[in-house]
C-alpha atoms as a PDB file:
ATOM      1  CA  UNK A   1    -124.452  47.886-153.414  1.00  0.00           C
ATOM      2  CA  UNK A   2    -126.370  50.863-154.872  1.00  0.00           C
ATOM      3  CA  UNK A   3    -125.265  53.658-152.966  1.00  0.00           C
ATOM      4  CA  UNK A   4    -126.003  56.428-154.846  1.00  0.00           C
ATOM      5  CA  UNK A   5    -127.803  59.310-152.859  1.00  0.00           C
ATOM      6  CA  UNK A   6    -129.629  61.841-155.434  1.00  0.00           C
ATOM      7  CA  UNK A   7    -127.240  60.853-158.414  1.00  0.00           C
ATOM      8  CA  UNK A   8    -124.101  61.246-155.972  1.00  0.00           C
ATOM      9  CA  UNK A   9    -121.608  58.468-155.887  1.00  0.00           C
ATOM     10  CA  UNK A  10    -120.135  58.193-152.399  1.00  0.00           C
ATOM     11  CA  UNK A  11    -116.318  57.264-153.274  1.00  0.00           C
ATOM     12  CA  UNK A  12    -114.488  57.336-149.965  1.00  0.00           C
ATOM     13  CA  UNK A  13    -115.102  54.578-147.254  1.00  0.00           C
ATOM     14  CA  UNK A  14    -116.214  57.530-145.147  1.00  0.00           C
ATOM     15  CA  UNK A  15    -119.149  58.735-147.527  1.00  0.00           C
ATOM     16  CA  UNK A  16    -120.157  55.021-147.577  1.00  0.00           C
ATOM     17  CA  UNK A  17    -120.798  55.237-143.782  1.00  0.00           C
ATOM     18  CA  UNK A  18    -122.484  58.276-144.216  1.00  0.00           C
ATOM     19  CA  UNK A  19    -124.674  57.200-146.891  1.00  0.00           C
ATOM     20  CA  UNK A  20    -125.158  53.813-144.772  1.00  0.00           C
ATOM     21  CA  UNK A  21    -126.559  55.927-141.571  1.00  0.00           C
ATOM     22  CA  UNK A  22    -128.480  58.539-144.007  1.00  0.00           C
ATOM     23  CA  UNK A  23    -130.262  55.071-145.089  1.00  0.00           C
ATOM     24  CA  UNK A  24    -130.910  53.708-141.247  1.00  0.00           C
ATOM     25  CA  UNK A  25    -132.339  56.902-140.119  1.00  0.00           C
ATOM     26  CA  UNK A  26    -134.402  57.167-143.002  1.00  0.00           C
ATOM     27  CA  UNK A  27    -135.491  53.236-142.265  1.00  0.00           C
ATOM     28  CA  UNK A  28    -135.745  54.479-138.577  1.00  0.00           C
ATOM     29  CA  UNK A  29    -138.121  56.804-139.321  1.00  0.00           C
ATOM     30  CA  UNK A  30    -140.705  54.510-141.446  1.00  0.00           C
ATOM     31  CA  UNK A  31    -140.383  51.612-138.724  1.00  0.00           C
ATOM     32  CA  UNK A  32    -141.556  55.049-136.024  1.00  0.00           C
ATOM     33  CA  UNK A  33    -144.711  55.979-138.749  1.00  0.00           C
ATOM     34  CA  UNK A  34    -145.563  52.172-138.851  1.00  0.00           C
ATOM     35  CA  UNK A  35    -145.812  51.984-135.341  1.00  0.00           C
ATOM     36  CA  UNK A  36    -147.228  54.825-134.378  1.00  0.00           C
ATOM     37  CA  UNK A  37    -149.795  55.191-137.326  1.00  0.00           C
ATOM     38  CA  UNK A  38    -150.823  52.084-138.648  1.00  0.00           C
ATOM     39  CA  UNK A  39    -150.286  49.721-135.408  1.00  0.00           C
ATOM     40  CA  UNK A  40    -152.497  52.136-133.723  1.00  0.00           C
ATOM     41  CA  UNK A  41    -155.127  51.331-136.122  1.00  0.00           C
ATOM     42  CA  UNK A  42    -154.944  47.990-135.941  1.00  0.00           C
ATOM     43  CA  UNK A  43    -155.072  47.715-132.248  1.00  0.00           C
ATOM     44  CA  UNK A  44    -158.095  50.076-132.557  1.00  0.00           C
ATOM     45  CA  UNK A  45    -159.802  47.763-134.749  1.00  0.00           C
ATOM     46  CA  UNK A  46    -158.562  44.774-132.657  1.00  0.00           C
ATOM     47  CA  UNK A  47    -160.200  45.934-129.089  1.00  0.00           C
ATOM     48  CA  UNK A  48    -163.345  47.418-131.429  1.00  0.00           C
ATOM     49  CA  UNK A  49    -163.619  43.710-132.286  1.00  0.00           C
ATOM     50  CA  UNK A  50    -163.086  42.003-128.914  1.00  0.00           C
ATOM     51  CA  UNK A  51    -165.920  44.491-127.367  1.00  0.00           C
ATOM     52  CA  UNK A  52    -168.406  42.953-130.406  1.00  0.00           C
ATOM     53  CA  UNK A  53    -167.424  38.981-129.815  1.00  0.00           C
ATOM     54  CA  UNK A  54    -168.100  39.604-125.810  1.00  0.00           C
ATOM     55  CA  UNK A  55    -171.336  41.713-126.479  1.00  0.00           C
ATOM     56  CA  UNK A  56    -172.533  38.526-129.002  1.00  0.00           C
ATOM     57  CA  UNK A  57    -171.032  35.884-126.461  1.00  0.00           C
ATOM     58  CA  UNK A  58    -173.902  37.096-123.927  1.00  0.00           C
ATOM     59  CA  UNK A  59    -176.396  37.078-126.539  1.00  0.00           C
ATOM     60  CA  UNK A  60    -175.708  33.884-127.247  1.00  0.00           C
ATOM     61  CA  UNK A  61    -175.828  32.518-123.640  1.00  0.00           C
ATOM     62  CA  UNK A  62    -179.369  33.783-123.743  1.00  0.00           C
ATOM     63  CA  UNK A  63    -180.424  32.264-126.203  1.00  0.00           C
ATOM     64  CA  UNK A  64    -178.440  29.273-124.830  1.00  0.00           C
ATOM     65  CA  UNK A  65    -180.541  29.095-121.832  1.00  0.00           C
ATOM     66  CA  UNK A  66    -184.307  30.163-123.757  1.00  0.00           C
ATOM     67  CA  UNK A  67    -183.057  26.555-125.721  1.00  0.00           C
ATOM     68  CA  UNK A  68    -182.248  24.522-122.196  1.00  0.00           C
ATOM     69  CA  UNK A  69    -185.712  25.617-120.274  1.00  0.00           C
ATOM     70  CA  UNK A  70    -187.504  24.882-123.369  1.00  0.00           C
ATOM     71  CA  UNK A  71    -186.277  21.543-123.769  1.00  0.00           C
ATOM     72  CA  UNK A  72    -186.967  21.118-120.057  1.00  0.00           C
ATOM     73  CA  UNK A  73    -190.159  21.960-120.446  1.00  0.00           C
ATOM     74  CA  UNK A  74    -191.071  19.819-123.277  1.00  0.00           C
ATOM     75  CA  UNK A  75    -189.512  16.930-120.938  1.00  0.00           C
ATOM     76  CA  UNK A  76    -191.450  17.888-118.052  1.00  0.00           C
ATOM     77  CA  UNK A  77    -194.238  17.963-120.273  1.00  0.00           C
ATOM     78  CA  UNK A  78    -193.416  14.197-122.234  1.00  0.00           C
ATOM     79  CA  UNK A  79    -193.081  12.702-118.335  1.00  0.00           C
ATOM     80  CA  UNK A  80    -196.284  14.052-117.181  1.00  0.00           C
ATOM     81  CA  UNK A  81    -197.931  12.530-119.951  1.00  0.00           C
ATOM     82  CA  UNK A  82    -196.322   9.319-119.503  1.00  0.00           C
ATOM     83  CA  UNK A  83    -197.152   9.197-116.008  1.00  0.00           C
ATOM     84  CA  UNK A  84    -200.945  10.254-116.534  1.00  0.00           C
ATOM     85  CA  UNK A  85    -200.754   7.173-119.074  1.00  0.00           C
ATOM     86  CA  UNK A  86    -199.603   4.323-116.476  1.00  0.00           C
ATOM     87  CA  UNK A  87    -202.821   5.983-114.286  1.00  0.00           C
END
C-alpha cells in the first residue's frame, strides 16, 4: 500500500489511520465537486433536451394529422369518382 503523504512514510499503525482518513476526506471532497459541478450540468443538459423532444413531438403530430386529412381527402376524392363512374 503506497502510503506515503508528500515523501513522508507513516510508520506507526496510528499514522496509517491518519493517512487512511487524510485520503477519504480528500476522496470525499471530489465525490462533493462531482456532484455538485458536473451532475448539475448534466441534468441541465438532460431537462434542456427533454423540453426539445416534447417541442418536436408536437411538431410532429402536426404534421401527423396534415398526412391523415390528406389521405382522407384523396379517398374522398377516389370514391366520388368511383361513384360518378357506376352513374
Amino acid at each position: 500500500m503506497n502510503d506515503n503523504v508528500r515523501g513522508i512514510t507513516p510508520e506507526s499503525d496510528r499514522e496509517h489511520v491518519i493517512s487512511l482518513y487524510g485520503h477519504l476526506k480528500g476522496i470525499e471532497r471530489e465525490v462533493e465537486v462531482i456532484k455538485t459541478n458536473h451532475l448539475v450540468h448534466l441534468d441541465n443538459k438532460i431537462s434542456h433536451v427533454h423540453k426539445d423532444v416534447e417541442a418536436l413531438g408536437g411538431k410532429i403530430d402536426k404534421i401527423y394529422w396534415v398526412v391523415l386529412t390528406t389521405v382522407g381527402a384523396v379517398g374522398l376524392v377516389v370514391i366520388e369518382s368511383l361513384i360518378g363512374m357506376l352513374k
